[in-house]
C-alpha atoms as a PDB file:
ATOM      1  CA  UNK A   1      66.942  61.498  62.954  1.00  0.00           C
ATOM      2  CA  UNK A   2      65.169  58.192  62.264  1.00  0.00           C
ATOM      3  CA  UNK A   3      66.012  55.065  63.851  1.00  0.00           C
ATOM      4  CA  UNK A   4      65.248  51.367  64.090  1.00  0.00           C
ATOM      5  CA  UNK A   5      65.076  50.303  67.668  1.00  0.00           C
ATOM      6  CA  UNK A   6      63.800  46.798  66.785  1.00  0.00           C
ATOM      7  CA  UNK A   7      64.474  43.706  65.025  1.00  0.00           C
ATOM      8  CA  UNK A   8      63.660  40.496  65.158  1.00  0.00           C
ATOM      9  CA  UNK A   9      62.965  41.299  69.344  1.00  0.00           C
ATOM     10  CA  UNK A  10      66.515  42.563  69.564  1.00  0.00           C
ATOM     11  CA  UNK A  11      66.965  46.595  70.871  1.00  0.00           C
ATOM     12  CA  UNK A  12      68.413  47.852  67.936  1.00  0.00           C
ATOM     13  CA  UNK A  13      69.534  52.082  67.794  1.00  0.00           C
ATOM     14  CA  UNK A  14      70.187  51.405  64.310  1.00  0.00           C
ATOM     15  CA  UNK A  15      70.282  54.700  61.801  1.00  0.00           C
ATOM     16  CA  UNK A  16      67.975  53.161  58.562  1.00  0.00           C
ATOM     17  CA  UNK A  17      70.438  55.202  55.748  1.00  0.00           C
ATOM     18  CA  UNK A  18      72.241  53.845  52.551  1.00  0.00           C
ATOM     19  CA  UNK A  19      73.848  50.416  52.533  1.00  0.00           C
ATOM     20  CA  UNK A  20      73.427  48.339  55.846  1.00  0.00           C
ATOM     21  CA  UNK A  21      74.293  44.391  56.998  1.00  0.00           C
ATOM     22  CA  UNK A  22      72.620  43.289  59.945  1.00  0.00           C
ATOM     23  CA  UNK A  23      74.217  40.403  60.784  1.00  0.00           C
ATOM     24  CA  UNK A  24      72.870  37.593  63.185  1.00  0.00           C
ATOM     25  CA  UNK A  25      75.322  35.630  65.649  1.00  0.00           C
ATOM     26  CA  UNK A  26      76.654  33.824  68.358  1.00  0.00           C
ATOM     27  CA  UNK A  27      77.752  35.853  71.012  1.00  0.00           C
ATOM     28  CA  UNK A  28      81.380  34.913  70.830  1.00  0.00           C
ATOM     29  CA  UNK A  29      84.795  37.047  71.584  1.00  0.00           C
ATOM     30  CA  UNK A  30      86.333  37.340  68.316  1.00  0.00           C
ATOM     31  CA  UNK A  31      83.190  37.298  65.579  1.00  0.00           C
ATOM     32  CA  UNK A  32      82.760  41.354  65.487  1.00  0.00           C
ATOM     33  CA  UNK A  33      86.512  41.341  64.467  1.00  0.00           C
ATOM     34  CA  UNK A  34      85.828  38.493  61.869  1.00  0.00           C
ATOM     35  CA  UNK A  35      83.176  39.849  60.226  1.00  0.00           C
ATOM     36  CA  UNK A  36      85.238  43.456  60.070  1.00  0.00           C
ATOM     37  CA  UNK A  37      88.167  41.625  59.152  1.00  0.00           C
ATOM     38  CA  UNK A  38      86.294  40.151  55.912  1.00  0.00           C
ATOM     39  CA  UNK A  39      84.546  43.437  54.806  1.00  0.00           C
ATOM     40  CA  UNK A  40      88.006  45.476  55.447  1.00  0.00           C
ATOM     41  CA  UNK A  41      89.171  42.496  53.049  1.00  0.00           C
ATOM     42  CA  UNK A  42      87.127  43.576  50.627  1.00  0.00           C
ATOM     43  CA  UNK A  43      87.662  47.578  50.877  1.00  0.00           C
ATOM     44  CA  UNK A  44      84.004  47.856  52.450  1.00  0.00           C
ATOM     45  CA  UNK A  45      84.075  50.602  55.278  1.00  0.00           C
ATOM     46  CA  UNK A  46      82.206  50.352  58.332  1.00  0.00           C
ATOM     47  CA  UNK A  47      80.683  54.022  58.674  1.00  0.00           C
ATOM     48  CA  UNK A  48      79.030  52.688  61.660  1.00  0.00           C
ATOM     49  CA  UNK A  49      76.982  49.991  64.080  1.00  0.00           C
ATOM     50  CA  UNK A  50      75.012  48.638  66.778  1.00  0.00           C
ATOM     51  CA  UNK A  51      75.467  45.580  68.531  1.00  0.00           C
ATOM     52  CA  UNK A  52      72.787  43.999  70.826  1.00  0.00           C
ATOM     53  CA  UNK A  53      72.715  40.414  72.402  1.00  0.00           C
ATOM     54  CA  UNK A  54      69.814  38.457  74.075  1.00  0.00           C
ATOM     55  CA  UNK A  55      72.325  36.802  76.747  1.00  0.00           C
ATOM     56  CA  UNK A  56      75.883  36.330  76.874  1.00  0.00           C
ATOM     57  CA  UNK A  57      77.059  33.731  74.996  1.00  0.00           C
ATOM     58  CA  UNK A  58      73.853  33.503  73.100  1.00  0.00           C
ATOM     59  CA  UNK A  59      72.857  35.001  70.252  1.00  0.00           C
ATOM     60  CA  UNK A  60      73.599  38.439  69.273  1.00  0.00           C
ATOM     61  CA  UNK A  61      73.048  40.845  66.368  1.00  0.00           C
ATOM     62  CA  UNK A  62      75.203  43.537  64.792  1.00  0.00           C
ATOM     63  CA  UNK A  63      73.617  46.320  62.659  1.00  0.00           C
ATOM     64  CA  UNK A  64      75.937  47.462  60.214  1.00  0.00           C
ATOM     65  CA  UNK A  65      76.179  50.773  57.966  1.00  0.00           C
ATOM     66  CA  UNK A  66      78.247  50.574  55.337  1.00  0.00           C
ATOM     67  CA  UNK A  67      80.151  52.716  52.038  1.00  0.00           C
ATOM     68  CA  UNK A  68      79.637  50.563  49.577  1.00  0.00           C
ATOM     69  CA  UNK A  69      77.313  47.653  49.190  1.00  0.00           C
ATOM     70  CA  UNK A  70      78.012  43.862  49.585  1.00  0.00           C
ATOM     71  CA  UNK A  71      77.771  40.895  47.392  1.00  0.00           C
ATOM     72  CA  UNK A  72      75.942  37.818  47.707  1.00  0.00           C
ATOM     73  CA  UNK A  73      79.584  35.664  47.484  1.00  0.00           C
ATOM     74  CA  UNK A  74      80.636  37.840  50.458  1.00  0.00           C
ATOM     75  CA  UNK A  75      77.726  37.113  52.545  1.00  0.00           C
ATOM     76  CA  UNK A  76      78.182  33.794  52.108  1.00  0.00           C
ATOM     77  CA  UNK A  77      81.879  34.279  52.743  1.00  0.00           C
ATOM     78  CA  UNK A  78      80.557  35.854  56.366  1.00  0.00           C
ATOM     79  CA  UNK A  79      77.739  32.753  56.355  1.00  0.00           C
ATOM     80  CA  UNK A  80      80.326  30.026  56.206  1.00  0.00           C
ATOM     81  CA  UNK A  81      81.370  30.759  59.514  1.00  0.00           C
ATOM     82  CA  UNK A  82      79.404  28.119  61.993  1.00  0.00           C
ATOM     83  CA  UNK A  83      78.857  31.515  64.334  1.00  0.00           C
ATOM     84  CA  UNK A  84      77.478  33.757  61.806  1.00  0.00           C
ATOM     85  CA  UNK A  85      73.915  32.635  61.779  1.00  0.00           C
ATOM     86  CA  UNK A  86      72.189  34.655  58.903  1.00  0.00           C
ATOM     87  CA  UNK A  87      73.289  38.327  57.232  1.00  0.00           C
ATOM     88  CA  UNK A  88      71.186  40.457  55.378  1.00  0.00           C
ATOM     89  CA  UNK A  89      71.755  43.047  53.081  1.00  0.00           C
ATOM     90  CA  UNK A  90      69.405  46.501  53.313  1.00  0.00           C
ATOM     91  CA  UNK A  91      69.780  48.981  50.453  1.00  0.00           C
ATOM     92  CA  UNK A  92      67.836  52.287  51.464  1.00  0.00           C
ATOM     93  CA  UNK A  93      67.813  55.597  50.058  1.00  0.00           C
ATOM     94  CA  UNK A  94      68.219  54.981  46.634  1.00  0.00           C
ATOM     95  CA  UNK A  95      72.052  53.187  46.662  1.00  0.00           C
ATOM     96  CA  UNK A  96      72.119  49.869  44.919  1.00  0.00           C
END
């Protein structure tokens, strides 16, 4: 299977399939939780994801694949939290 093992100079073992998040961070107890906490909120499923961090307590990023695809207002929901430092959504393999 495919996989992306970089981004942005973080180790990723990411699998590059349907509707993924990869979310930037601090490297804080507690933020993994938040950000499933707000996509369980709205009925999006975590199918599965990667974490990787430069340091601890630095930054970190999360690779996320998902059901169902994300809205803008609910990355900005994820962005208004001073630790979240940027999310992106991917759509790949023909899902919108």
């Amino acid at each position: 299977d495919p996989r992306i093992v970089r981004i942005d100079g973080f180790r990723v073992d990411a699998i590059p399939a349907g509707h993924m998040l990869v979310a930037r961070n601090v490297d804080e107890p507690g933020l993994i939780g938040f950000i499933g906490t707000v996509l369980g909120d709205a009925d999006i499923n975590i199918a599965g994801m990667f974490n990787a961090r430069g340091v601890i307590g630095g930054e970190a990023m999360t690779v996320y694949n998902l059901d169902e695809p994300i809205t803008e207002e609910l990355q900005d929901r994820l962005e208004d939290d001073d630790r979240v430092i940027e999310t992106r959504y991917i759509a790949l393999n023909g899902t919108n």
